[in-house]
N, C-alpha and C. Protein backbone atom coordinates (compact mmCIF):
# COMPACT_ATOMS: atom_id res chain seq x y z
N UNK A 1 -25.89 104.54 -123.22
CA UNK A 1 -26.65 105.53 -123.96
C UNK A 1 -25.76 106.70 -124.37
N UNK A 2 -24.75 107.24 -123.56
CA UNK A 2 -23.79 108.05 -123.71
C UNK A 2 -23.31 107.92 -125.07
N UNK A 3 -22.49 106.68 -125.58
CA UNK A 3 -21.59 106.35 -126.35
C UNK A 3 -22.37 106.27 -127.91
N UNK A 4 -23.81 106.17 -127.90
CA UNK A 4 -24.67 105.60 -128.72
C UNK A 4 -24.96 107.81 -129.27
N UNK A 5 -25.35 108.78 -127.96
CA UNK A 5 -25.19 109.85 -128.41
C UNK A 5 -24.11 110.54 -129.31
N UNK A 6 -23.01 110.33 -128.52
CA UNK A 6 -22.12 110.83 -129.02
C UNK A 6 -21.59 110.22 -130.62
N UNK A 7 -21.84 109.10 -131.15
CA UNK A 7 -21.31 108.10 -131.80
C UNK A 7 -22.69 109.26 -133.15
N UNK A 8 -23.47 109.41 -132.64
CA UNK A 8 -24.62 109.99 -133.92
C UNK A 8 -24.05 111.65 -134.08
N UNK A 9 -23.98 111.48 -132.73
CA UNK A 9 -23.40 113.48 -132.95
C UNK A 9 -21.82 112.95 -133.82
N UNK A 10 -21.33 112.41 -133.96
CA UNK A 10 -19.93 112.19 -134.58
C UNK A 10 -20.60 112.04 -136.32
N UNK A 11 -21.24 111.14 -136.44
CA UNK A 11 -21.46 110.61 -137.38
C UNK A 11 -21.81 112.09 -138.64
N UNK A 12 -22.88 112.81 -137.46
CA UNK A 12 -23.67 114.09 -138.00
C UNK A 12 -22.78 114.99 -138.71
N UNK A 13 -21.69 115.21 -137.28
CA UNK A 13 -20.25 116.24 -137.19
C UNK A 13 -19.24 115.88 -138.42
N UNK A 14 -19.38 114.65 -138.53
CA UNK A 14 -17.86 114.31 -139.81
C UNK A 14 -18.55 114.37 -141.38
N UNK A 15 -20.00 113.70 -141.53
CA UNK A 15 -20.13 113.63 -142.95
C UNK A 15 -21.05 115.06 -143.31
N UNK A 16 -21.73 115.80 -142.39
CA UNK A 16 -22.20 117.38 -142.43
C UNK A 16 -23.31 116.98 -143.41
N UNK A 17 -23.09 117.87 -144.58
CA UNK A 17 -24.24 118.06 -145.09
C UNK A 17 -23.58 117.49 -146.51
N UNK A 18 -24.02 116.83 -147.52
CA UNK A 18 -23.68 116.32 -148.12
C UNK A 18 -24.71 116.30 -149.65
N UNK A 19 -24.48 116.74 -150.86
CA UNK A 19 -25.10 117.00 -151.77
C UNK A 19 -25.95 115.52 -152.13
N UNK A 20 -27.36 115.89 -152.29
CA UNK A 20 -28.17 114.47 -153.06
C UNK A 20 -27.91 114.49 -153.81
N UNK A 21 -27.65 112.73 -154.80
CA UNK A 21 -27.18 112.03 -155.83
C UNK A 21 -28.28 111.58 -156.46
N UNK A 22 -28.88 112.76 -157.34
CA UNK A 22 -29.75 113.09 -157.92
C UNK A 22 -29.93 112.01 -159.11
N UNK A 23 -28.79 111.63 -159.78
CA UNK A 23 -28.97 110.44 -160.45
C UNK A 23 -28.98 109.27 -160.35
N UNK A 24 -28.86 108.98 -158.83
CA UNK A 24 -29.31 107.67 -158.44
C UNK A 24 -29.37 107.54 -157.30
N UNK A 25 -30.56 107.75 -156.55
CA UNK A 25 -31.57 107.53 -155.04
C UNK A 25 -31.39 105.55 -154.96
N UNK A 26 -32.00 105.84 -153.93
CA UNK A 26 -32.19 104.46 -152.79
C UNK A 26 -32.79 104.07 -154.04
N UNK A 27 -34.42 104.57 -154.44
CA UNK A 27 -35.00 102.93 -155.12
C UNK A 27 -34.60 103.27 -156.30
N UNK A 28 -34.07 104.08 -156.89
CA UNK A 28 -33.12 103.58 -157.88
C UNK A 28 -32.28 102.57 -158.21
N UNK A 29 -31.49 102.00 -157.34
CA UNK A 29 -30.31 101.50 -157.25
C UNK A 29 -31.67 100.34 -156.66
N UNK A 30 -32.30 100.26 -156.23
CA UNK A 30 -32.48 98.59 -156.01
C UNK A 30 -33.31 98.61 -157.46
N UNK A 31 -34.04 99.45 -158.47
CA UNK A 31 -34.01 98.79 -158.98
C UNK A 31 -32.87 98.71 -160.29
N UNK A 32 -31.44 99.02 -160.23
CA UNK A 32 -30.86 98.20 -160.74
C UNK A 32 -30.37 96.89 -160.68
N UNK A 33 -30.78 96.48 -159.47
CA UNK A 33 -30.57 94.82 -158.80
C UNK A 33 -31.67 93.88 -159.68
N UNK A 34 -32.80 94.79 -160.60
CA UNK A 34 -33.56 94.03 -161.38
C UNK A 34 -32.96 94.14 -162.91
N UNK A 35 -32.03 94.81 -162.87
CA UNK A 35 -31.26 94.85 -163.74
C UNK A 35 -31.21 95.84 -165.13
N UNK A 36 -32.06 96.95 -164.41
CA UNK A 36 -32.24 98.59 -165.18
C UNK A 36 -31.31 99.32 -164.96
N UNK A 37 -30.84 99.68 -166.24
CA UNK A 37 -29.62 100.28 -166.32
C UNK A 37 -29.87 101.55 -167.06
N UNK A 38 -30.59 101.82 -167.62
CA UNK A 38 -30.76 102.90 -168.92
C UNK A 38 -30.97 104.55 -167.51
N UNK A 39 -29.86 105.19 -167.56
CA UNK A 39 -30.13 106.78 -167.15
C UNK A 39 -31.19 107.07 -166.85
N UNK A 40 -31.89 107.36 -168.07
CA UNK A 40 -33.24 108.23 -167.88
C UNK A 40 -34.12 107.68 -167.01
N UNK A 41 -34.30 106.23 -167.20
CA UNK A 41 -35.16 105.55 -165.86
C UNK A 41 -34.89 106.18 -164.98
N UNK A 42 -33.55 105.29 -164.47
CA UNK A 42 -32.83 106.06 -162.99
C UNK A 42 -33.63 106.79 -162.50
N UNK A 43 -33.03 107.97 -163.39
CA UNK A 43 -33.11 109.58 -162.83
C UNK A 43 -34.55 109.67 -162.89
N UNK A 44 -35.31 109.22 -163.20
CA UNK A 44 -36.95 109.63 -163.17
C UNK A 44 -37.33 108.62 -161.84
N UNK A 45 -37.08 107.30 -161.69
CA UNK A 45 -37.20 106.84 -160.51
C UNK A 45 -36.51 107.71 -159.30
N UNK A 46 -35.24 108.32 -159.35
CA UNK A 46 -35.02 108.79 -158.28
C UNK A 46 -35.68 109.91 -157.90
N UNK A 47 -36.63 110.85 -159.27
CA UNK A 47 -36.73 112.06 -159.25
C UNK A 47 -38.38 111.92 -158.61
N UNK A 48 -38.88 110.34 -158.83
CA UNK A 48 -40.12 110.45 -158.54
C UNK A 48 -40.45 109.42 -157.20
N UNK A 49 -39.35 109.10 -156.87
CA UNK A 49 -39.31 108.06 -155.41
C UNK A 49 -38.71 108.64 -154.38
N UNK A 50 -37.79 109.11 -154.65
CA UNK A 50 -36.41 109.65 -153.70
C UNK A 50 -37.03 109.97 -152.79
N UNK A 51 -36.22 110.99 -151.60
CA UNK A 51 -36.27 111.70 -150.60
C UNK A 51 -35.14 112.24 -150.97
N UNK A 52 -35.65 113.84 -151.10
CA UNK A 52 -34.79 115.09 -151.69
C UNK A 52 -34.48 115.68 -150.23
N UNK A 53 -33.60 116.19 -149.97
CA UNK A 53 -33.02 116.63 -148.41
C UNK A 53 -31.87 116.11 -148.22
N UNK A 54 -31.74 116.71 -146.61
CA UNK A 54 -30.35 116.12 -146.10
C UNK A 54 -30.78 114.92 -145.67
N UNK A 55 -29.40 114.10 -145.53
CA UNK A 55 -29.24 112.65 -145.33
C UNK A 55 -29.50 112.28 -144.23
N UNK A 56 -29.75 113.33 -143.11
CA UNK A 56 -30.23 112.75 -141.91
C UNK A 56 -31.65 112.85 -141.63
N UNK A 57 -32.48 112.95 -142.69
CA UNK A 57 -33.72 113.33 -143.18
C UNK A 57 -34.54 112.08 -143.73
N UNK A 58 -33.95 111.48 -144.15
CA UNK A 58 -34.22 109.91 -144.94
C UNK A 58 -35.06 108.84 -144.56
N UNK A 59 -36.11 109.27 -144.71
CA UNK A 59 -37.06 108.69 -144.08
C UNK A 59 -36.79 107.21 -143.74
N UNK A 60 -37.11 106.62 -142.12
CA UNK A 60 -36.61 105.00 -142.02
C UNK A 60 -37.56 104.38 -143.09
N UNK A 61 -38.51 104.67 -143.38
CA UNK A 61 -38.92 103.40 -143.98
C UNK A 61 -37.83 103.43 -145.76
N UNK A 62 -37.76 103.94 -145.86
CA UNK A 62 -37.34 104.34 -147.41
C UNK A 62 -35.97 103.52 -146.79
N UNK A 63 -35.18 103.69 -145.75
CA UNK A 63 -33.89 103.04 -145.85
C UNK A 63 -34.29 101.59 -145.56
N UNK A 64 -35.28 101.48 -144.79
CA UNK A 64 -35.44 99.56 -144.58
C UNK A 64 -36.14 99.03 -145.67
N UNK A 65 -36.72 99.44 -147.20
CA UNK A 65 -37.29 99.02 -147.92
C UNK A 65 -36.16 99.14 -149.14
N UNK A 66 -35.35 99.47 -148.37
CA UNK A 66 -34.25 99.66 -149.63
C UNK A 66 -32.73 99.17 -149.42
N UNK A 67 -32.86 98.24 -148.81
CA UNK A 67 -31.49 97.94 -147.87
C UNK A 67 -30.18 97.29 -148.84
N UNK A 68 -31.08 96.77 -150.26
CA UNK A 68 -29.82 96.25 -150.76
C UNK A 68 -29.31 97.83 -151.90
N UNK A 69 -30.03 98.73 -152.07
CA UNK A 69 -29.52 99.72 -152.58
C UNK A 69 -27.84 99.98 -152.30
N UNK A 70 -27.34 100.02 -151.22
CA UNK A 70 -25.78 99.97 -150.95
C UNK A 70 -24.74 99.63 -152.32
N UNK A 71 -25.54 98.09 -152.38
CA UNK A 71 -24.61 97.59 -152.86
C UNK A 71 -24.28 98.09 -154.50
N UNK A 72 -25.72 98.69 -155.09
CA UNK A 72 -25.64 99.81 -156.16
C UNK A 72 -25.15 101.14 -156.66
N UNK A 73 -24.86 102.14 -154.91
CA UNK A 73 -24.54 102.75 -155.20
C UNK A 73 -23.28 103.29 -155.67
N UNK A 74 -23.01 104.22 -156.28
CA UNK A 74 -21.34 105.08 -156.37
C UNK A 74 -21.22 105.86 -155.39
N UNK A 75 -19.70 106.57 -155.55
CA UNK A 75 -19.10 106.96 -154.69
C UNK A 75 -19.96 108.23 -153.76
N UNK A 76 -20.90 108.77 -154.56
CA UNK A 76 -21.99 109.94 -154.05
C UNK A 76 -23.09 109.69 -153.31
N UNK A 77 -23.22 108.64 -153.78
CA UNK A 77 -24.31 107.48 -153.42
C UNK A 77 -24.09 107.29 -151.84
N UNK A 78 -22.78 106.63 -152.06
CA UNK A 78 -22.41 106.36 -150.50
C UNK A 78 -22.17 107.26 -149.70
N UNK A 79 -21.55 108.21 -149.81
CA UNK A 79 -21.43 109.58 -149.49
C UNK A 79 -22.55 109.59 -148.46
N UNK A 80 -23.81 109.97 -149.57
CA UNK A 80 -25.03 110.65 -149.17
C UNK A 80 -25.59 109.67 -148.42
N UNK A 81 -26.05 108.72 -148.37
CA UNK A 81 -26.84 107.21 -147.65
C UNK A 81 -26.00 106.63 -146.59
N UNK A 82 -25.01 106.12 -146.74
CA UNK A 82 -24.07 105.61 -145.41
C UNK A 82 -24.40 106.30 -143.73
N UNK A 83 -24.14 107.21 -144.46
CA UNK A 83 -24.45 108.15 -142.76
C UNK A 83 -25.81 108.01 -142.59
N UNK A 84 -26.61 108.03 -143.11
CA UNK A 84 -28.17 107.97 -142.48
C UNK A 84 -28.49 106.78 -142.04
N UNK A 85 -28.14 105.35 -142.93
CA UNK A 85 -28.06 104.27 -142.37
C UNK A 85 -27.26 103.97 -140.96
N UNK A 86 -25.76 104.42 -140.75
CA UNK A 86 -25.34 103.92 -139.70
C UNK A 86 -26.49 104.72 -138.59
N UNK A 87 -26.40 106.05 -138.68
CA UNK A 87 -27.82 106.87 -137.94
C UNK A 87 -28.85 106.11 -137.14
N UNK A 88 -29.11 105.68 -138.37
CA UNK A 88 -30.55 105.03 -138.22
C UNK A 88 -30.91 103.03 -137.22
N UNK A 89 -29.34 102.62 -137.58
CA UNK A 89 -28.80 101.78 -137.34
C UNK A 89 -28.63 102.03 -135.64
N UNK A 90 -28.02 102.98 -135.21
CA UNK A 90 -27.70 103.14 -133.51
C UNK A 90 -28.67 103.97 -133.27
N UNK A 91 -29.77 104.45 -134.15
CA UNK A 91 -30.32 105.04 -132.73
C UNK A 91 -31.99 104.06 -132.71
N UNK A 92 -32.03 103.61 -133.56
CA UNK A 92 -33.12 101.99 -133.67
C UNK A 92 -32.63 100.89 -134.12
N UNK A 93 -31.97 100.27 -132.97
CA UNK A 93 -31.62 99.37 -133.44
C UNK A 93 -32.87 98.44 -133.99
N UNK A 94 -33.70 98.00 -133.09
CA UNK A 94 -34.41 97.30 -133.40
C UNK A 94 -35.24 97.39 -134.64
N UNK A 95 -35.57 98.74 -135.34
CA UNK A 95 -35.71 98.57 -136.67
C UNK A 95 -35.40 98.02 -138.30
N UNK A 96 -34.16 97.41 -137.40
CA UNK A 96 -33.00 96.73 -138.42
C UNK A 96 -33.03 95.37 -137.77
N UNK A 97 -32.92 95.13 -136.18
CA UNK A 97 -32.71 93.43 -135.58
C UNK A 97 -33.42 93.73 -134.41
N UNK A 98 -33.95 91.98 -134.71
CA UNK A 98 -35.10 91.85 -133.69
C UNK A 98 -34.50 90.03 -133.48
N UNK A 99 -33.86 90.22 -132.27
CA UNK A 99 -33.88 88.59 -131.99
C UNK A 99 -34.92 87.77 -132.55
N UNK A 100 -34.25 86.34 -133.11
CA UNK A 100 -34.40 85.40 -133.65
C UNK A 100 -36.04 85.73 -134.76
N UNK A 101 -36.35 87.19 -134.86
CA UNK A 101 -37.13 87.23 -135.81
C UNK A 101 -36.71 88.11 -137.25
N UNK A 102 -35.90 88.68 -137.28
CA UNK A 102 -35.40 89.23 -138.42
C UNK A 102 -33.93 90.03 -137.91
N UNK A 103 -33.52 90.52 -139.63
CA UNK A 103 -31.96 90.80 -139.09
C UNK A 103 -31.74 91.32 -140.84
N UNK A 104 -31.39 93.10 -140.41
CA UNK A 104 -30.75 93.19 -141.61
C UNK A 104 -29.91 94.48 -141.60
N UNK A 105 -29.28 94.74 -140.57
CA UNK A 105 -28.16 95.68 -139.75
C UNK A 105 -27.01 94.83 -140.68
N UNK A 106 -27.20 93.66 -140.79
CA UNK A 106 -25.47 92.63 -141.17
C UNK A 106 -26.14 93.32 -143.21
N UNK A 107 -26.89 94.00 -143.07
CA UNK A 107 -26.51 94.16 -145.07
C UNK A 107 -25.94 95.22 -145.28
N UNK A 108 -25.94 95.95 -144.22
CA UNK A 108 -24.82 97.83 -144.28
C UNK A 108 -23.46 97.42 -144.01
N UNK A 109 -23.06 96.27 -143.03
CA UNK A 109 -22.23 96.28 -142.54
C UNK A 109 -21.28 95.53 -143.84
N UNK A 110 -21.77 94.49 -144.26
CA UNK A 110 -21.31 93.51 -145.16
C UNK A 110 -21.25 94.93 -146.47
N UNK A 111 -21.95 95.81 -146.48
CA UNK A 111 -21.55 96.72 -147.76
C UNK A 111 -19.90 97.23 -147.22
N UNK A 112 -19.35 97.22 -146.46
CA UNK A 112 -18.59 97.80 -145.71
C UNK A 112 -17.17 97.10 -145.72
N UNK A 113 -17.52 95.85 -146.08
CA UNK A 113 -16.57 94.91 -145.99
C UNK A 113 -15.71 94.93 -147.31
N UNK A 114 -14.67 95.26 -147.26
CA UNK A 114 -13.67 95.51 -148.74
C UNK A 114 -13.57 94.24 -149.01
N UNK A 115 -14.01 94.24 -150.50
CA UNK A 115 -13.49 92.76 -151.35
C UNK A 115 -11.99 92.56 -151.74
N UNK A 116 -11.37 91.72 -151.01
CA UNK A 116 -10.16 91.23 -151.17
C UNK A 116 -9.28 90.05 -151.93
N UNK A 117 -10.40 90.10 -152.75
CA UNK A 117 -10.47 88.79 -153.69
C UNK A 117 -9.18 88.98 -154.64
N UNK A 118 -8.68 88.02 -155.39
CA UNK A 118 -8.18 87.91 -156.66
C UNK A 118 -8.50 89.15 -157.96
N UNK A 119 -9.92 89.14 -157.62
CA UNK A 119 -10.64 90.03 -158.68
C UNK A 119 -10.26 91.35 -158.56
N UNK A 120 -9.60 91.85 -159.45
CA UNK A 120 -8.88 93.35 -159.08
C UNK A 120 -10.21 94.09 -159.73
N UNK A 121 -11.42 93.72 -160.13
CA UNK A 121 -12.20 95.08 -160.73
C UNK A 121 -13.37 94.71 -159.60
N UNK A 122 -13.40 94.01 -159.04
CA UNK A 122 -13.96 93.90 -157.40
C UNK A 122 -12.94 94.68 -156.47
N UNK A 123 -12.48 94.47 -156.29
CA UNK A 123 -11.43 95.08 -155.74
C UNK A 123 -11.64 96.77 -155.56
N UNK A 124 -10.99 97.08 -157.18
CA UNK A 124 -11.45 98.48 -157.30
C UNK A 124 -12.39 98.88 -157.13
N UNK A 125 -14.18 98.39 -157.59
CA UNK A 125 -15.14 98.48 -157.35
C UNK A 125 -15.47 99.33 -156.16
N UNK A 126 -15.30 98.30 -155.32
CA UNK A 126 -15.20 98.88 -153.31
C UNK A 126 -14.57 100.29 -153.16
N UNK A 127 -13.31 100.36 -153.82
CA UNK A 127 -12.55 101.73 -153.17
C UNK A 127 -13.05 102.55 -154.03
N UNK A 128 -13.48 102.31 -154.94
CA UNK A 128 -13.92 103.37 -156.32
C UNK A 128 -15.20 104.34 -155.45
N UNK A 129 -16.14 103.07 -155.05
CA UNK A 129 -17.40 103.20 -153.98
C UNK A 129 -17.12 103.77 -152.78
N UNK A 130 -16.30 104.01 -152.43
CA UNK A 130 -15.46 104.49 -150.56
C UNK A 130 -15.01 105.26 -150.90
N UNK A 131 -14.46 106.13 -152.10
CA UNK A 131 -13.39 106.86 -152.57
C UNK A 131 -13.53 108.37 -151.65
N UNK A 132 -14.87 108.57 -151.44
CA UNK A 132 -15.30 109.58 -150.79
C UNK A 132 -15.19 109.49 -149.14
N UNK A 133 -15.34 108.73 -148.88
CA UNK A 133 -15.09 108.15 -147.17
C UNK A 133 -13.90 108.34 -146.97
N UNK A 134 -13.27 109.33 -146.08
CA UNK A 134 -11.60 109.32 -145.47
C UNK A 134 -11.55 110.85 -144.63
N UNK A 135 -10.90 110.23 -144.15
CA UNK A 135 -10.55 111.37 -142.93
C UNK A 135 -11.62 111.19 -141.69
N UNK A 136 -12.23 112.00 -141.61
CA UNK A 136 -13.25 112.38 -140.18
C UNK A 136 -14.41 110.89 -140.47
N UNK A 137 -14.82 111.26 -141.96
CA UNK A 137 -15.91 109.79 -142.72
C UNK A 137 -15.74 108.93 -142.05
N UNK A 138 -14.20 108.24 -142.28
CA UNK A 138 -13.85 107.13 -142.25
C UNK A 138 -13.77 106.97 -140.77
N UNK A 139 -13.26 107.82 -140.04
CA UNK A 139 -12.84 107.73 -138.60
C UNK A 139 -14.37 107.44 -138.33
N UNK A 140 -15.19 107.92 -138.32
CA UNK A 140 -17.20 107.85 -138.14
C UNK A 140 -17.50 106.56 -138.34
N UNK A 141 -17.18 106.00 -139.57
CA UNK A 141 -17.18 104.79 -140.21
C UNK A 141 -16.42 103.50 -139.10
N UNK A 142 -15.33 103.81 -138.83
CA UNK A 142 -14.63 102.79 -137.71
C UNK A 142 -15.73 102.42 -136.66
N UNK A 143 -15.90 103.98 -136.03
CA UNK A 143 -16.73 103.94 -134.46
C UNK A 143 -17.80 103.52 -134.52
N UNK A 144 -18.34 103.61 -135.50
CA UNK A 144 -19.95 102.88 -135.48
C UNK A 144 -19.48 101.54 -135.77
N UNK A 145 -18.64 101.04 -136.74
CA UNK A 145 -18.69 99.35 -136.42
C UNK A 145 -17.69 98.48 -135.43
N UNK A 146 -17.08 99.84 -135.02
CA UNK A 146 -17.09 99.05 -133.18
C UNK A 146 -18.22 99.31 -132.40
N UNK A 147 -19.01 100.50 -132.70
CA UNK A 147 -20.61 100.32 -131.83
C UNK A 147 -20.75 98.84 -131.97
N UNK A 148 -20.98 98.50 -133.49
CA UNK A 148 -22.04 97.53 -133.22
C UNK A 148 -21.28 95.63 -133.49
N UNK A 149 -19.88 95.93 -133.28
CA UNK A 149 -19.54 94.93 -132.99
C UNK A 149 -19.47 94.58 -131.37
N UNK A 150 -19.83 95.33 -130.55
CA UNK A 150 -19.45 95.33 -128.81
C UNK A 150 -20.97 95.40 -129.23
N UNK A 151 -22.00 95.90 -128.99
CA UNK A 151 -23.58 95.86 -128.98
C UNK A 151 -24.28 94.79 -128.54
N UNK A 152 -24.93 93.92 -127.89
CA UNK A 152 -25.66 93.26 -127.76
C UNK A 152 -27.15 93.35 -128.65
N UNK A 153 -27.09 94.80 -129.14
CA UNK A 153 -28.75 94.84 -129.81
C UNK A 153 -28.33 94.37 -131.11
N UNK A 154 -27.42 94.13 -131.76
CA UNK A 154 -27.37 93.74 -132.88
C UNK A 154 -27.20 91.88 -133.46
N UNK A 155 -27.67 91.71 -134.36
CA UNK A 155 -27.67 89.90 -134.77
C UNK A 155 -26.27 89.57 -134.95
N UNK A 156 -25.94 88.68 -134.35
CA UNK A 156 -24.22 87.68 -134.33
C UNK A 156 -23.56 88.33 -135.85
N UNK A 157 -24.31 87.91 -136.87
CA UNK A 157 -23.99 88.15 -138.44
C UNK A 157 -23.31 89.80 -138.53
N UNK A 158 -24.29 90.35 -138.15
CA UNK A 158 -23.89 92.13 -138.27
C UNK A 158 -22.57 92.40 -137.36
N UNK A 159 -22.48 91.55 -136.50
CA UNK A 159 -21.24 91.83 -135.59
C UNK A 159 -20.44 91.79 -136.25
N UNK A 160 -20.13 90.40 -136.87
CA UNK A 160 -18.66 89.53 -137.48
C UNK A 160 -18.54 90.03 -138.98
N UNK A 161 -19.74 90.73 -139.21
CA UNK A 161 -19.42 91.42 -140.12
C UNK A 161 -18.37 92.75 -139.94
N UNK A 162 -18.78 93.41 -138.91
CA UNK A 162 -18.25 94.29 -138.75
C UNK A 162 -16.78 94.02 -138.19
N UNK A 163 -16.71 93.20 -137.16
CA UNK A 163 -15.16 92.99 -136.88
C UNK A 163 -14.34 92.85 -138.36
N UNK A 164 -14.78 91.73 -139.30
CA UNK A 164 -14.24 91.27 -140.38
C UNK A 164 -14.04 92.48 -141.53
N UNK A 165 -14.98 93.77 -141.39
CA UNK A 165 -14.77 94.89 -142.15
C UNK A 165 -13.47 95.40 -141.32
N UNK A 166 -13.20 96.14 -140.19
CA UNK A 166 -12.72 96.74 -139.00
C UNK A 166 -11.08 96.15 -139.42
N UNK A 167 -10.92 94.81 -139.14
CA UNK A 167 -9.56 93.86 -139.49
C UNK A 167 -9.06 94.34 -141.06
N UNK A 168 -10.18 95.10 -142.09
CA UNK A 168 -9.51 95.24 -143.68
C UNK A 168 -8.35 96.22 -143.53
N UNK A 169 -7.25 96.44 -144.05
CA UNK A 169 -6.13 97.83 -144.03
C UNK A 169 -7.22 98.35 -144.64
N UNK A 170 -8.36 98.57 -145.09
CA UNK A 170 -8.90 99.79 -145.95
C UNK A 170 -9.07 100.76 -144.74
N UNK A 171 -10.28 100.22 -143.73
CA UNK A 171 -10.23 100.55 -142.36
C UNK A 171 -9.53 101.01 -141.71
N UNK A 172 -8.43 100.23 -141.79
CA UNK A 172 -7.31 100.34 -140.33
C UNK A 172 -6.69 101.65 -141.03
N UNK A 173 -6.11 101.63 -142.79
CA UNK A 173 -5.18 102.47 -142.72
C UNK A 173 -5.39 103.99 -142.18
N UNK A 174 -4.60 104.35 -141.61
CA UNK A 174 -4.28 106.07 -141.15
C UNK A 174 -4.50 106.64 -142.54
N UNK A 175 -5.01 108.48 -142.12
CA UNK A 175 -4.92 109.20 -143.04
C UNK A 175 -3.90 110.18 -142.56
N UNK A 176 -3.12 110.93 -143.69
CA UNK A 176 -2.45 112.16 -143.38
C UNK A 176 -2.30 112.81 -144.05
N UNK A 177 -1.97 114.29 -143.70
CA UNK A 177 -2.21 115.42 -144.58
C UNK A 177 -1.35 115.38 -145.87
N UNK A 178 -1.69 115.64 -147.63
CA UNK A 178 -0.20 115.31 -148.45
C UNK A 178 0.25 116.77 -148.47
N UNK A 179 0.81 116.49 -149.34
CA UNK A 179 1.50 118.23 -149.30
C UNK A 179 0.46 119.34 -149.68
N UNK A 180 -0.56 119.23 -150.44
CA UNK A 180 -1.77 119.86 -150.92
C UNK A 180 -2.59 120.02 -149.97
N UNK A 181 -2.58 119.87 -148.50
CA UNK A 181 -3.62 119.57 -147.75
C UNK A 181 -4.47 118.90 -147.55
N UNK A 182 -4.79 118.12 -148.89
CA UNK A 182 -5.74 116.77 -148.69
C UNK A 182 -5.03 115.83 -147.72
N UNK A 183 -6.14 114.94 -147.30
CA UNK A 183 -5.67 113.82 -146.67
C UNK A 183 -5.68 112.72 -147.74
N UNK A 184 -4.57 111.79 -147.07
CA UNK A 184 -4.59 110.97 -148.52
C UNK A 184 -4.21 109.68 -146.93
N UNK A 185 -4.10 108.54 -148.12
CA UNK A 185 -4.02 107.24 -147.27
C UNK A 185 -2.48 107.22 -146.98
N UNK A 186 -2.43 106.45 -146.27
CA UNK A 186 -1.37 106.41 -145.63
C UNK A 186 -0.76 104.86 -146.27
């Protein structure tokens, strides 16, 4: 229970407070998976579905009714949603996996997983989408998917997902300070 506290107080501590991505919320982005693309929708779906607040505010049901949203969002997107999901992820688990009756902890994790394909605009895609994740983020980002690769509350799938994210250099690489003070990759 210790490790599961501290792992949310980390999560809280590294991504803080983080501006809403006003032009494209959770059911926004799933429904571009139906294949709406036009702005103004968007932004009127997000403006009339969303949850306006901080990200640790996000109501569970809005994140479990919206689980493939991830894979829609941009770099603000992720920003703002990632942290509430992993959140929401360790401190219920079971709202996400329930032995041998459902399981969908492995669809955050699998967002997580850098595409290493041939396809260099897949490729980019991912880091374009992460671009915001680094430093303290990313370090937050590690520890929760070693939470829930060691976990027993989580489904086999969400594990090996996560080891198989964890093993990417996107993951592994170190950050360090450049001469500007940003952290940059290593």
């Amino acid at each position: 229970m210790h490790d599961k506290t501290k792992l949310i107080k980390m999560i809280r501590d590294e991504f803080g407070t983080v501006k809403f991505p006003s032009h494209c919320g959770l059911h926004a982005a799933v429904a571009m998976d139906d294949w709406i693309d036009d702005e103004t929708v968007l932004n009127d779906i997000t403006a009339k579905e969303d949850y306006f607040g901080e990200w640790w505010d996000v109501p569970e049901k809005d994140l479990l009714e919206c689980m493939m949203a991830l894979c829609y969002l941009d770099s603000s997107g992720i920003e703002f949603y990632l942290p509430a999901y992993m959140t929401a992820i360790v401190e219920k688990p079971l709202s996400f996996d329930e032995a041998f009756i459902r399981s969908s902890s492995w669809q955050i994790l699998s967002t997580m997983i850098p595409d290493d394909s041939s396809d260099s605009e897949l490729v980019h895609y991912f880091h374009e989408r992460f671009s915001l994740i680094r430093g303290g983020k990313k370090n937050a980002c590690r520890k929760f998917m070693s939470y829930v690769a060691s976990c027993d509350a989580y489904d086999d799938h969400a594990k090996e997902n996560a080891e198989k994210a964890l093993s990417h250099k996107f993951w592994t690489a170190e950050t360090r300070k450049s001469s500007r003070g940003k952290k940059t990759p290593r």
